[in-house]
C-alpha atoms as a PDB file:
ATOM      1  CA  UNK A   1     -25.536  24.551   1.251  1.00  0.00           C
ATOM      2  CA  UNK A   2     -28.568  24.982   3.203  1.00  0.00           C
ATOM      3  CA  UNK A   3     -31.049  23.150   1.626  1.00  0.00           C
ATOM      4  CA  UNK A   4     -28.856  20.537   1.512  1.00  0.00           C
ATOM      5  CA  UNK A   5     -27.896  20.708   5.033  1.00  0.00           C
ATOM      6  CA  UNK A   6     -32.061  20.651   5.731  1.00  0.00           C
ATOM      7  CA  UNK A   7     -32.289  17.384   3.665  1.00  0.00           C
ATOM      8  CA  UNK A   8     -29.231  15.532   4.976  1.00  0.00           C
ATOM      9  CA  UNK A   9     -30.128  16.635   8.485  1.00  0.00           C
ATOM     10  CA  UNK A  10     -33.495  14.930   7.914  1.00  0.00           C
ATOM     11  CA  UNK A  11     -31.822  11.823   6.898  1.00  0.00           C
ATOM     12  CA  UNK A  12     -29.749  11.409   9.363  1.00  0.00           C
ATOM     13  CA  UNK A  13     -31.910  12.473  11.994  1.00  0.00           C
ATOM     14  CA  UNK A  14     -34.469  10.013  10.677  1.00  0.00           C
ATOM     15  CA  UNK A  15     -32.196   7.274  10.677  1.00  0.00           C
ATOM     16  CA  UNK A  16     -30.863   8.108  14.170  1.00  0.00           C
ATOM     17  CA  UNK A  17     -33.959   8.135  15.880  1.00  0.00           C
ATOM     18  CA  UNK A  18     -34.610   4.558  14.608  1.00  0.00           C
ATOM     19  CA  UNK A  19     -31.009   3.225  15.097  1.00  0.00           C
ATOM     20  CA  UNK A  20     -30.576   5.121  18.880  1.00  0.00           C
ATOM     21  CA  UNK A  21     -34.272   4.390  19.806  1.00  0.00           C
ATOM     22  CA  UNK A  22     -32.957   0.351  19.007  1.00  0.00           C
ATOM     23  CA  UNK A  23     -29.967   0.981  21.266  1.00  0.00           C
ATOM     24  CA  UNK A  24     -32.019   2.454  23.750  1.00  0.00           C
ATOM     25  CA  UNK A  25     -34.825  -0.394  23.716  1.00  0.00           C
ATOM     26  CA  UNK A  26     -31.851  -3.077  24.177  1.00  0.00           C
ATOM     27  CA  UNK A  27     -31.470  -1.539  27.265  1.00  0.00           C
ATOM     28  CA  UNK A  28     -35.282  -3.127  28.561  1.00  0.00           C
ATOM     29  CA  UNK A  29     -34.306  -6.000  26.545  1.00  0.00           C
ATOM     30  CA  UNK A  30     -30.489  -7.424  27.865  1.00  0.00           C
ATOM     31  CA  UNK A  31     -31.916  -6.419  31.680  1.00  0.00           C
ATOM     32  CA  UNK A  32     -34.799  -9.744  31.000  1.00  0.00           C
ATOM     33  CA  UNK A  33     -31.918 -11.359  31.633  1.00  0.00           C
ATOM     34  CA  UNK A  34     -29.129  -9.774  32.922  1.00  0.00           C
ATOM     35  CA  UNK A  35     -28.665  -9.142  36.405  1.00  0.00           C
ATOM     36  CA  UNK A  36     -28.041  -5.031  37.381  1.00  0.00           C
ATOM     37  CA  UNK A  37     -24.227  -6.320  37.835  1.00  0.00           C
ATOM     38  CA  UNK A  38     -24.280  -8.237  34.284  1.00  0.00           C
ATOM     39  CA  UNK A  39     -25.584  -5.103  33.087  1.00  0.00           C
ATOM     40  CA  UNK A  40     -22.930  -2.792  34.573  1.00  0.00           C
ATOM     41  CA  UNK A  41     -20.634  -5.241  33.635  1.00  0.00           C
ATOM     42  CA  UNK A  42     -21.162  -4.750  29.699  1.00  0.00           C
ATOM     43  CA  UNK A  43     -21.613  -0.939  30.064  1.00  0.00           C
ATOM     44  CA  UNK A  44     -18.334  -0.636  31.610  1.00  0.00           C
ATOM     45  CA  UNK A  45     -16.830  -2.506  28.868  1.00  0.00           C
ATOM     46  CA  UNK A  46     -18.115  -0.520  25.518  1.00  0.00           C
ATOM     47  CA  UNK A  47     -17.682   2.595  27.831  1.00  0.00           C
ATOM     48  CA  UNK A  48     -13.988   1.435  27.353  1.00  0.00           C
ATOM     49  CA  UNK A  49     -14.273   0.128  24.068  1.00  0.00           C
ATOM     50  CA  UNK A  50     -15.250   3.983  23.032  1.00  0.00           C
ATOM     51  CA  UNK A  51     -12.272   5.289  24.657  1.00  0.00           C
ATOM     52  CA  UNK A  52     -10.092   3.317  22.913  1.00  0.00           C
ATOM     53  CA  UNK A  53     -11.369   3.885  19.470  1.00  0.00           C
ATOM     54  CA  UNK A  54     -10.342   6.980  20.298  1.00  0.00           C
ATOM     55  CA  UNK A  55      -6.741   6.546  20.537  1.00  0.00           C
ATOM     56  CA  UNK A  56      -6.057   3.108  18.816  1.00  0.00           C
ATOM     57  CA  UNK A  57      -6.106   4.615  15.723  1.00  0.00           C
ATOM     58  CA  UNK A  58      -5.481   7.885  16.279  1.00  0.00           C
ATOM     59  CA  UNK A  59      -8.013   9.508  15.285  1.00  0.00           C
ATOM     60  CA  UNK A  60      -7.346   8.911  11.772  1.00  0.00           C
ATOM     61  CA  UNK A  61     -10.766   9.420  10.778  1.00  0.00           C
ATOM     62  CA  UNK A  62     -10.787  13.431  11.772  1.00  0.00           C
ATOM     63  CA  UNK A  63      -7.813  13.758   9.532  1.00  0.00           C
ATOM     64  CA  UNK A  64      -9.855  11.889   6.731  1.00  0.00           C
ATOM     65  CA  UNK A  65     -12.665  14.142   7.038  1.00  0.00           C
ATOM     66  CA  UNK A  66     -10.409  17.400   7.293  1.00  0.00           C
ATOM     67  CA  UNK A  67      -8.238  16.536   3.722  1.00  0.00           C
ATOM     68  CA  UNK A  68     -11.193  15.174   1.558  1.00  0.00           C
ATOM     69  CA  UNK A  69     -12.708  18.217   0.226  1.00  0.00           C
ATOM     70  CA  UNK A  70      -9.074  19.546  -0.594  1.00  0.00           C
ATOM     71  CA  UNK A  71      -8.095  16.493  -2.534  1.00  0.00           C
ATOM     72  CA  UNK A  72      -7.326  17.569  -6.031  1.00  0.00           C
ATOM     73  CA  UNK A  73      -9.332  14.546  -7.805  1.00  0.00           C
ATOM     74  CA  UNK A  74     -11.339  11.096  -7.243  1.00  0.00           C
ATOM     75  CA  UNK A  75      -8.354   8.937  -7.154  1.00  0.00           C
ATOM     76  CA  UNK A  76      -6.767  10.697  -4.769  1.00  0.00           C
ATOM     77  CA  UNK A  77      -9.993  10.688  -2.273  1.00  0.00           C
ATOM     78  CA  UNK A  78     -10.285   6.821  -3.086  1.00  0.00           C
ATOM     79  CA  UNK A  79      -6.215   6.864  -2.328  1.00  0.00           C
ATOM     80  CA  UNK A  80      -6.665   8.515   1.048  1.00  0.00           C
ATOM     81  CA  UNK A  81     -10.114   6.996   1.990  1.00  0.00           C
ATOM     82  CA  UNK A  82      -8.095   3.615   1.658  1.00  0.00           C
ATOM     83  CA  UNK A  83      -5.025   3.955   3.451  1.00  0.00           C
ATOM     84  CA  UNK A  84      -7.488   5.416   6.447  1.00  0.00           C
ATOM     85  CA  UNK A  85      -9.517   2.072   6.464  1.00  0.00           C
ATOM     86  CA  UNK A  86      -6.234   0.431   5.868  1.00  0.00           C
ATOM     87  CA  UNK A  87      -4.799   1.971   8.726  1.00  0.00           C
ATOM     88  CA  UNK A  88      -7.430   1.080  11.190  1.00  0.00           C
ATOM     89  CA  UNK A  89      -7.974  -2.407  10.681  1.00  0.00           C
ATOM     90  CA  UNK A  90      -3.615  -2.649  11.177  1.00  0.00           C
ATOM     91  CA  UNK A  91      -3.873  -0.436  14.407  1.00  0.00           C
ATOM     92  CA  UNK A  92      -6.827  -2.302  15.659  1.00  0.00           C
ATOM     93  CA  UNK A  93      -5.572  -5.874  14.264  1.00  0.00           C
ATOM     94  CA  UNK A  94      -2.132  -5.496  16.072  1.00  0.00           C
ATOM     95  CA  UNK A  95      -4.226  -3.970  19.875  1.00  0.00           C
ATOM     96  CA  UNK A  96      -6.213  -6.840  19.455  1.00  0.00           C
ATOM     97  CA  UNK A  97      -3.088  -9.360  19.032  1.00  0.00           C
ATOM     98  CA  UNK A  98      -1.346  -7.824  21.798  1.00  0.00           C
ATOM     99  CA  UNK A  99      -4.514  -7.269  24.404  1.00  0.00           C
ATOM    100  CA  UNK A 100      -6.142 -10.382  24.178  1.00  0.00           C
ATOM    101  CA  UNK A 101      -3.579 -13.007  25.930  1.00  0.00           C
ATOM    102  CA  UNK A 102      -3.885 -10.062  28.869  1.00  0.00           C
ATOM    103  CA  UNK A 103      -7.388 -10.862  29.383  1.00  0.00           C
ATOM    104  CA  UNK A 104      -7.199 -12.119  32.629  1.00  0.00           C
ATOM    105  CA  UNK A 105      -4.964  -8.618  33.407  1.00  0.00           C
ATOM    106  CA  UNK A 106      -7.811  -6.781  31.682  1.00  0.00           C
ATOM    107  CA  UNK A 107     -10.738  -8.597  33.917  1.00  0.00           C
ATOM    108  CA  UNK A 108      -8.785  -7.881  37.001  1.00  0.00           C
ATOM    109  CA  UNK A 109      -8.042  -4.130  35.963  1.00  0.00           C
ATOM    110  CA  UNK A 110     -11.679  -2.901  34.851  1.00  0.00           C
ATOM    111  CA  UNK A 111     -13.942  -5.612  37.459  1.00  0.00           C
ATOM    112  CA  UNK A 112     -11.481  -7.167  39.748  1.00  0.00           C
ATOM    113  CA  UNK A 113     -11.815 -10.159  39.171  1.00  0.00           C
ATOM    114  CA  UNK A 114     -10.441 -12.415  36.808  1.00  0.00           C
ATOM    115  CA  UNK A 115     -13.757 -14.244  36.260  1.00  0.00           C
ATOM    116  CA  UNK A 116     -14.955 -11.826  33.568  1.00  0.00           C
ATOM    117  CA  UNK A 117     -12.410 -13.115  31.317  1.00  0.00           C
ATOM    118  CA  UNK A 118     -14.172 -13.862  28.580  1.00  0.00           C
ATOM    119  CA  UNK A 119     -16.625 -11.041  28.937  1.00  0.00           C
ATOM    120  CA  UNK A 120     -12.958  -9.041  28.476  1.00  0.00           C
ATOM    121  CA  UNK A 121     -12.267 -11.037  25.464  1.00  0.00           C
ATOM    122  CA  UNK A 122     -15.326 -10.646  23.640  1.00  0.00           C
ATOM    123  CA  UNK A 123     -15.111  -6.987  24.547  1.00  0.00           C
ATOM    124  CA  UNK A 124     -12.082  -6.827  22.493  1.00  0.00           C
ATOM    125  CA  UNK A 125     -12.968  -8.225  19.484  1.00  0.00           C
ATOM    126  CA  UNK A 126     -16.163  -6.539  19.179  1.00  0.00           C
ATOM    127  CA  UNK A 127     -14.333  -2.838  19.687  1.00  0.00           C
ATOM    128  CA  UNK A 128     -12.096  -4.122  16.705  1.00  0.00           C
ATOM    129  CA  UNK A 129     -14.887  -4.720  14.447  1.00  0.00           C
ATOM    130  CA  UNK A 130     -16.985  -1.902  15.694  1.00  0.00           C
ATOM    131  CA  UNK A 131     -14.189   0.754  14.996  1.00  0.00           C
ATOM    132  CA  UNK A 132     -13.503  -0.632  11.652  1.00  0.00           C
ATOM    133  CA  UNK A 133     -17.388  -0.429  10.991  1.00  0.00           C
ATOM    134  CA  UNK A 134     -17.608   3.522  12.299  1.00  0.00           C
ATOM    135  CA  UNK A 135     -14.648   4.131   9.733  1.00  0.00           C
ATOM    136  CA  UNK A 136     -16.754   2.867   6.963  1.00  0.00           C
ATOM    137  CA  UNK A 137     -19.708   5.230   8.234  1.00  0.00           C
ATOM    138  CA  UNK A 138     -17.630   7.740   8.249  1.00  0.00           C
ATOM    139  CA  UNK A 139     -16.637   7.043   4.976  1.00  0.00           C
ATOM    140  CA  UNK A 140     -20.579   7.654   3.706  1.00  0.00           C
ATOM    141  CA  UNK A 141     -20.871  10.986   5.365  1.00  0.00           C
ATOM    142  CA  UNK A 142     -17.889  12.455   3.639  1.00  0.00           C
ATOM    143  CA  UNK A 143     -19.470  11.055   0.300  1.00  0.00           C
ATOM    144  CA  UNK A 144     -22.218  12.631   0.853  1.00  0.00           C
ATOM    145  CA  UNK A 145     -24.691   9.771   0.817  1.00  0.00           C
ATOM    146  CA  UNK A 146     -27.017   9.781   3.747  1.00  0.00           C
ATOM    147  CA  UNK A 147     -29.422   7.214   2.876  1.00  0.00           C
ATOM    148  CA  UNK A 148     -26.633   4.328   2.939  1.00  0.00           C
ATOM    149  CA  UNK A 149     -25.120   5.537   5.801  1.00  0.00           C
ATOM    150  CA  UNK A 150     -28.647   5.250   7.320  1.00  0.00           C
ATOM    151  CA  UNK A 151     -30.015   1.919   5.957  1.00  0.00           C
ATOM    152  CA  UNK A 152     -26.410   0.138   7.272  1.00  0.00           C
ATOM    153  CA  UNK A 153     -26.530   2.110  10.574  1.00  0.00           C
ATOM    154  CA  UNK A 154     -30.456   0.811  10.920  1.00  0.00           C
ATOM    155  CA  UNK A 155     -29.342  -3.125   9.886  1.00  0.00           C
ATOM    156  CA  UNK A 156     -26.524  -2.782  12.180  1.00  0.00           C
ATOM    157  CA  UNK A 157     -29.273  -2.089  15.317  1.00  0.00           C
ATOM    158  CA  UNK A 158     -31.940  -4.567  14.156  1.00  0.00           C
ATOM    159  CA  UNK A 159     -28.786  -6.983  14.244  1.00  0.00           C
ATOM    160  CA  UNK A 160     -27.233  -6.235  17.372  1.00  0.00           C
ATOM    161  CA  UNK A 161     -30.416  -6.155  19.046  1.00  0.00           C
ATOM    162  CA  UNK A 162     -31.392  -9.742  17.675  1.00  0.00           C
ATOM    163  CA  UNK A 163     -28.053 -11.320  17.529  1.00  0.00           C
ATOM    164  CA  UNK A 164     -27.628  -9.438  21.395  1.00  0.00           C
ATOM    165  CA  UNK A 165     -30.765 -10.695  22.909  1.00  0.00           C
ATOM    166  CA  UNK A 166     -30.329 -14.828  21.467  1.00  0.00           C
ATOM    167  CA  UNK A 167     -27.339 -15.231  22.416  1.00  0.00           C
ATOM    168  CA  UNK A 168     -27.277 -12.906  25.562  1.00  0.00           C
ATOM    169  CA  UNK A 169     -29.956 -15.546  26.569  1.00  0.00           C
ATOM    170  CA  UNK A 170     -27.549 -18.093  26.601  1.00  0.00           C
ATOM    171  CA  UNK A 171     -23.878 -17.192  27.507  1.00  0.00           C
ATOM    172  CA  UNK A 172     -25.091 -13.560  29.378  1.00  0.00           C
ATOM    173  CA  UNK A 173     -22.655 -11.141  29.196  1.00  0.00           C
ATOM    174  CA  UNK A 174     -20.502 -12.480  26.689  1.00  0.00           C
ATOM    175  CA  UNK A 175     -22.879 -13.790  24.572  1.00  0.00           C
ATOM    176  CA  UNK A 176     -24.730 -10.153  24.172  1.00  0.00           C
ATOM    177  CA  UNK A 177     -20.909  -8.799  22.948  1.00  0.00           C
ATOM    178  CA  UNK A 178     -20.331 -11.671  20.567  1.00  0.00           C
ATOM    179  CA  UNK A 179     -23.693 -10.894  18.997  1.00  0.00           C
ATOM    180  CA  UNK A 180     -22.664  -7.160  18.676  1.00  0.00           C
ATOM    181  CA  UNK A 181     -19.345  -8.562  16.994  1.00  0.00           C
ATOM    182  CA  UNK A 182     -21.676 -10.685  14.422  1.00  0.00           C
ATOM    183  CA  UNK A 183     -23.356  -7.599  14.081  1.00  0.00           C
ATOM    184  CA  UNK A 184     -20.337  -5.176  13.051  1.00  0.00           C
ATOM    185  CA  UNK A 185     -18.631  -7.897  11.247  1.00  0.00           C
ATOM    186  CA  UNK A 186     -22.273  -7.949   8.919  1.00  0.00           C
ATOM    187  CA  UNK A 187     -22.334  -4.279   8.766  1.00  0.00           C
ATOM    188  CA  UNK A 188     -18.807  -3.746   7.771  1.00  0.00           C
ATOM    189  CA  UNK A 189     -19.029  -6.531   5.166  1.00  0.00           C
ATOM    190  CA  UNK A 190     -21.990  -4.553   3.421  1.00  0.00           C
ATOM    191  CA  UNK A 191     -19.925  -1.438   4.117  1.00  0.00           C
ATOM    192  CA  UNK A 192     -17.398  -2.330   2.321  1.00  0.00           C
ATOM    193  CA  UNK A 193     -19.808  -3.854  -0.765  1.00  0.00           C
ATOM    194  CA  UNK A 194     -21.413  -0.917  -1.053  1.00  0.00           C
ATOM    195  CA  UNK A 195     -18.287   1.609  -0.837  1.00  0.00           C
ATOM    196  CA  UNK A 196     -16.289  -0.546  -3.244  1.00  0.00           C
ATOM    197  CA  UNK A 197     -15.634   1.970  -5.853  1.00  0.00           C
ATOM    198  CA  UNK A 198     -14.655   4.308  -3.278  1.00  0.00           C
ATOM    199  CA  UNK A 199     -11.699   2.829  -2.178  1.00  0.00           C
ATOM    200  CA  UNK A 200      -7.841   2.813  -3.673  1.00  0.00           C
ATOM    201  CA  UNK A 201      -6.311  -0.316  -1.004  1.00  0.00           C
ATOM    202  CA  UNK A 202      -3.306  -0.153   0.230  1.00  0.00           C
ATOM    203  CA  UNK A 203      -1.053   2.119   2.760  1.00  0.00           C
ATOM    204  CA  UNK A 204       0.051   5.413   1.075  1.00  0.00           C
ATOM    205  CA  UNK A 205       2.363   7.287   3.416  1.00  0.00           C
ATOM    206  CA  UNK A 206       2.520  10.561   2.019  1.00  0.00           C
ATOM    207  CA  UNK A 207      -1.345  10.455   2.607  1.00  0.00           C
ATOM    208  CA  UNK A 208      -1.062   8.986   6.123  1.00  0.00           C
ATOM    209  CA  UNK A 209       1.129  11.427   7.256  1.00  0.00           C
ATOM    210  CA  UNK A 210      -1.051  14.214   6.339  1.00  0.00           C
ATOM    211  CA  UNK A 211      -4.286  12.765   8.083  1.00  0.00           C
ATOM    212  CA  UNK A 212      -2.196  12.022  11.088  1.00  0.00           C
ATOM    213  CA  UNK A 213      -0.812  15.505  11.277  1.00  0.00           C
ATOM    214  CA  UNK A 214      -4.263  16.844  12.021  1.00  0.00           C
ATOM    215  CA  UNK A 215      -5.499  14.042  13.744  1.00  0.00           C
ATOM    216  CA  UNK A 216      -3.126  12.460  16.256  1.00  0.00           C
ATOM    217  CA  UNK A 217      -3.218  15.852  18.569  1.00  0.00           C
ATOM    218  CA  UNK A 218      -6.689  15.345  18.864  1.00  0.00           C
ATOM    219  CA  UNK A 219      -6.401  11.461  20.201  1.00  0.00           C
ATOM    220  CA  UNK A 220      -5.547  12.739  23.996  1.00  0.00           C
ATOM    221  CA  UNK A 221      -7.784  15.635  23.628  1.00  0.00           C
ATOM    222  CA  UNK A 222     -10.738  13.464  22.560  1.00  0.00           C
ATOM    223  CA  UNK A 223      -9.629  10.713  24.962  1.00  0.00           C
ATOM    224  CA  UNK A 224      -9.656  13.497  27.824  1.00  0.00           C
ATOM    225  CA  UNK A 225     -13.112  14.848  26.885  1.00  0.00           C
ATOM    226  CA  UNK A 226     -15.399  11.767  26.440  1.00  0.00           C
ATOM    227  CA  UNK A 227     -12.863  10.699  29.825  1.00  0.00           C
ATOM    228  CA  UNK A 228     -14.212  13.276  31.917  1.00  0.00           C
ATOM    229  CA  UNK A 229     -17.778  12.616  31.203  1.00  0.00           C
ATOM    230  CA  UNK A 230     -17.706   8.968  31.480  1.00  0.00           C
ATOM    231  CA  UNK A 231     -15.019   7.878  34.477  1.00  0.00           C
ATOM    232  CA  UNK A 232     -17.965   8.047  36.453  1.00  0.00           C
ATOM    233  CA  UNK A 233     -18.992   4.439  35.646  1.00  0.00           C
ATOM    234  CA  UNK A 234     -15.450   3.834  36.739  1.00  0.00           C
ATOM    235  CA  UNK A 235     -15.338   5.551  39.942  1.00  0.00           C
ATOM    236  CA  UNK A 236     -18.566   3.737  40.596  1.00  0.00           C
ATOM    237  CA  UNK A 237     -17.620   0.233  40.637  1.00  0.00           C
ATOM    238  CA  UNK A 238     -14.632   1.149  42.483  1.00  0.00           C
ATOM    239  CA  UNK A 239     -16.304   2.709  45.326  1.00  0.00           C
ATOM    240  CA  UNK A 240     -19.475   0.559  44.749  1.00  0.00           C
ATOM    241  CA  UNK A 241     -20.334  -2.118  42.689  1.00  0.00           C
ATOM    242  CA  UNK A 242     -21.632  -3.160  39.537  1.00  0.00           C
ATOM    243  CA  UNK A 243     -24.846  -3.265  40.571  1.00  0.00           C
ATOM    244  CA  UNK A 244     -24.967   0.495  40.881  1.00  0.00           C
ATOM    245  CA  UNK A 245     -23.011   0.776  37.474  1.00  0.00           C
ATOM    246  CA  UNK A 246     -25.852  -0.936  36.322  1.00  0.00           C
ATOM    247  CA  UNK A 247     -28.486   0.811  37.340  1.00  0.00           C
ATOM    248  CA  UNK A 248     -26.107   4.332  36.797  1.00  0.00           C
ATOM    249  CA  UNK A 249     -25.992   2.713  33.124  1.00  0.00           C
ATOM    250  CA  UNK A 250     -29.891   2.570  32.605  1.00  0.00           C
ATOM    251  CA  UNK A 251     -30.480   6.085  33.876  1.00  0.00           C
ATOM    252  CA  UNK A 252     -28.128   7.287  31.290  1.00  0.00           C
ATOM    253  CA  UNK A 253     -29.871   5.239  28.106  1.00  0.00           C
ATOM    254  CA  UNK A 254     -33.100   7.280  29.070  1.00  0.00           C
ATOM    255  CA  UNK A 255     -31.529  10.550  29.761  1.00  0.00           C
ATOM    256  CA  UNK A 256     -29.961  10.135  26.299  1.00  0.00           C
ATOM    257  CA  UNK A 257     -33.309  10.191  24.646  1.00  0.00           C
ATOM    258  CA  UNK A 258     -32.585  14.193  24.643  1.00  0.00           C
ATOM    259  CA  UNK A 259     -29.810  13.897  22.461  1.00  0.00           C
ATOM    260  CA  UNK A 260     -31.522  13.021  19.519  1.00  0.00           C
ATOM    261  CA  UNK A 261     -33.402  16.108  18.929  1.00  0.00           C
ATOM    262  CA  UNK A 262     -29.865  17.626  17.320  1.00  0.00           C
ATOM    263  CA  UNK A 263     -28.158  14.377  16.206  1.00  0.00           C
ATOM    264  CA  UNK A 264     -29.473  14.673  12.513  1.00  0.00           C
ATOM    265  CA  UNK A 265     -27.868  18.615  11.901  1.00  0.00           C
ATOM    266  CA  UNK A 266     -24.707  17.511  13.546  1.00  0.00           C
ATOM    267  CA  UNK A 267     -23.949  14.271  11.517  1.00  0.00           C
ATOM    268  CA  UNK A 268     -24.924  16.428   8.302  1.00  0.00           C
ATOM    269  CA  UNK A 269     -22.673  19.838   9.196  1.00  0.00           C
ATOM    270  CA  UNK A 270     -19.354  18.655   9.035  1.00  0.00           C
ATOM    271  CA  UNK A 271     -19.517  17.008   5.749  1.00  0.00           C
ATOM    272  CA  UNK A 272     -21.922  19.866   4.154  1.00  0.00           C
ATOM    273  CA  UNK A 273     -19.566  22.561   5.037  1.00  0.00           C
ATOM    274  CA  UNK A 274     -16.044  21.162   4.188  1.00  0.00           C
ATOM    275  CA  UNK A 275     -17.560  20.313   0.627  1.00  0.00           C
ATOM    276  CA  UNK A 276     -18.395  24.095   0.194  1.00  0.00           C
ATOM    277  CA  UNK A 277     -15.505  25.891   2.362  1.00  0.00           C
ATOM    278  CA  UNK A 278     -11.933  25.941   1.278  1.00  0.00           C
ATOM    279  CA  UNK A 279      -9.818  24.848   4.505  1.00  0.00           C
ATOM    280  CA  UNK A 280      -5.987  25.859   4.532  1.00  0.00           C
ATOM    281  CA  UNK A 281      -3.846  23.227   4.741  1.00  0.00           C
ATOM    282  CA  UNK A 282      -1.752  22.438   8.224  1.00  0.00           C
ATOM    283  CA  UNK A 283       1.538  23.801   7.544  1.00  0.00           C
ATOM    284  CA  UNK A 284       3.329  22.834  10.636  1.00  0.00           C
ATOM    285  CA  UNK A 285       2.925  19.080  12.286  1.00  0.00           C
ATOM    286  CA  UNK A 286       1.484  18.632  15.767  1.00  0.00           C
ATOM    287  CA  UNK A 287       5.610  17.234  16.536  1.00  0.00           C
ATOM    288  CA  UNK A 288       7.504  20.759  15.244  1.00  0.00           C
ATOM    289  CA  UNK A 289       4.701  22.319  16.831  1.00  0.00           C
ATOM    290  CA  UNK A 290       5.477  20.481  20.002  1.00  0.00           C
ATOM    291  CA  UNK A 291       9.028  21.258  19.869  1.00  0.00           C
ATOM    292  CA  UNK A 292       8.715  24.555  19.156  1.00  0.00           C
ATOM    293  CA  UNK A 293       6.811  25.162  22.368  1.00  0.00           C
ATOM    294  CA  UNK A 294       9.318  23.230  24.224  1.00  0.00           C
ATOM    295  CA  UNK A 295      12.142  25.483  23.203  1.00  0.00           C
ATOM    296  CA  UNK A 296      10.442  28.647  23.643  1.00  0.00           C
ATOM    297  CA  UNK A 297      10.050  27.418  27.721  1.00  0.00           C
END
């Protein structure tokens, strides 16, 4: 387990360095021509594009990664694998349906104004396409191959830097988000190419339920968590402006920098040790759990 651990952690610590170090050098990049408030503008809304794919799908993904290993057979990991991609695209499909003609609602909400409208609705479709394309990452991790997970991850930065900065030149704000949505809608497409044997399509229940047992308790917990550390930026253009949620934004890309001196061992641990440890199965749902506690009070 270890020497695997110490050559997947390479991997991915490789390919994070190169794929984060983009991310960070778009920062430089989008402020040649976005203004501070431009630039608070779009931190504010991927800020809230990570929350919600978070709890749009539920988490679906953690229950994924908890059942693999203890799936008797390969059809049964392409079954589940499926009906987890399946189930994101629906749950993101049907938010994205019902948020977008609230876009003016949305501007008003998270900038007050309604003029960021369209910065709103490009914001939407990209967190669509960019949850559906961290599902499909996922999906390489728990199949234990690094080396795809990193060569997609590194496309999907040389993209969304590109595609970002042309057509952030043009349309600002907006225009860097719908180049992030080209970018995600690329790296899905080869996501998908390149997991096609690993996937059984289609919605199995039985399956669902089980990753959604695990999974859907962890939604508000995870929502809570990244919350706390990130309402900040939120708090900040409420009692100031975007301007300073700009600026707040670019002192967090470099402070970041720090973070990838451990990224590669975490990506690798979860996946190394669930294919070598024998988890129990849940026995109780998160619901007769709830309503267990709610009688005993």
């Amino acid at each position: 387990m270890f020497k695997q651990l110490a050559r997947d952690g390479s991997i991915y610590a490789a390919g994070a360095i190169v794929s984060r170090g983009l991310a960070l050098l778009a920062a430089p990049v989008y402020t040649h021509f976005l203004e501070p408030a431009g630039y608070g503008a779009l931190d504010l809304i991927l800020t809230a594009g990570v929350l919600l794919t978070l709890v749009v799908a539920l988490e679906v993904g953690q229950g994924l990664a908890r059942e693999w290993a203890a799936l008797p057979d390969s059809k049964a990991q392409r079954r589940m694998a499926g009906t987890a991609v399946c189930f994101t695209a629906l749950m993101h499909g049907g938010f994205l349906a019902v948020a977008l003609p609230f876009s003016e609602s949305l501007s008003e909400a998270i900038y007050g104004t309604t003029d960021r409208s369209n910065v709103v609705q490009a914001g939407l479709v990209y967190i669509a396409w960019n949850a559906l394309y961290l599902q499909l990452q996922a999906q390489f991790r728990w199949s234990m191959r690094p080396l795809s997970y990193v060569a997609i991850s590194v496309m999907y930065g040389v993209l969304t830097l590109m595609l970002g900065y042309s057509l952030g030149r043009q349309w600002g704000v907006a225009g860097v988000l719908v180049g992030q949505t080209l970018a995600a809608a690329s790296a899905v497409g080869i996501s998908l190419w390149a997991l096609r044997t690993q996937f059984e399509w289609g919605l199995d229940l039985k399956y669902l339920r089980n990753m959604l047992a695990y999974s859907m308790p962890l939604a508000p917990s995870g929502l809570a968590t990244f919350g706390s550390f990130h309402v900040n930026r939120f708090i900040l253009n409420a009692y100031a402006d975007l301007d300073q949620v700009g600026y707040y934004a670019m002192a967090s890309k470099v402070a970041a920098v720090t973070a990838l001196l451990t990224v590669g061992i975490q990506t690798a641990l979860t996946p190394s040790s669930t294919a070598t440890m024998k988890l129990p199965k849940p026995r109780v749902s998160w619901f007769a759990y709830l309503k267990a506690s709610l009688l005993q009070h």
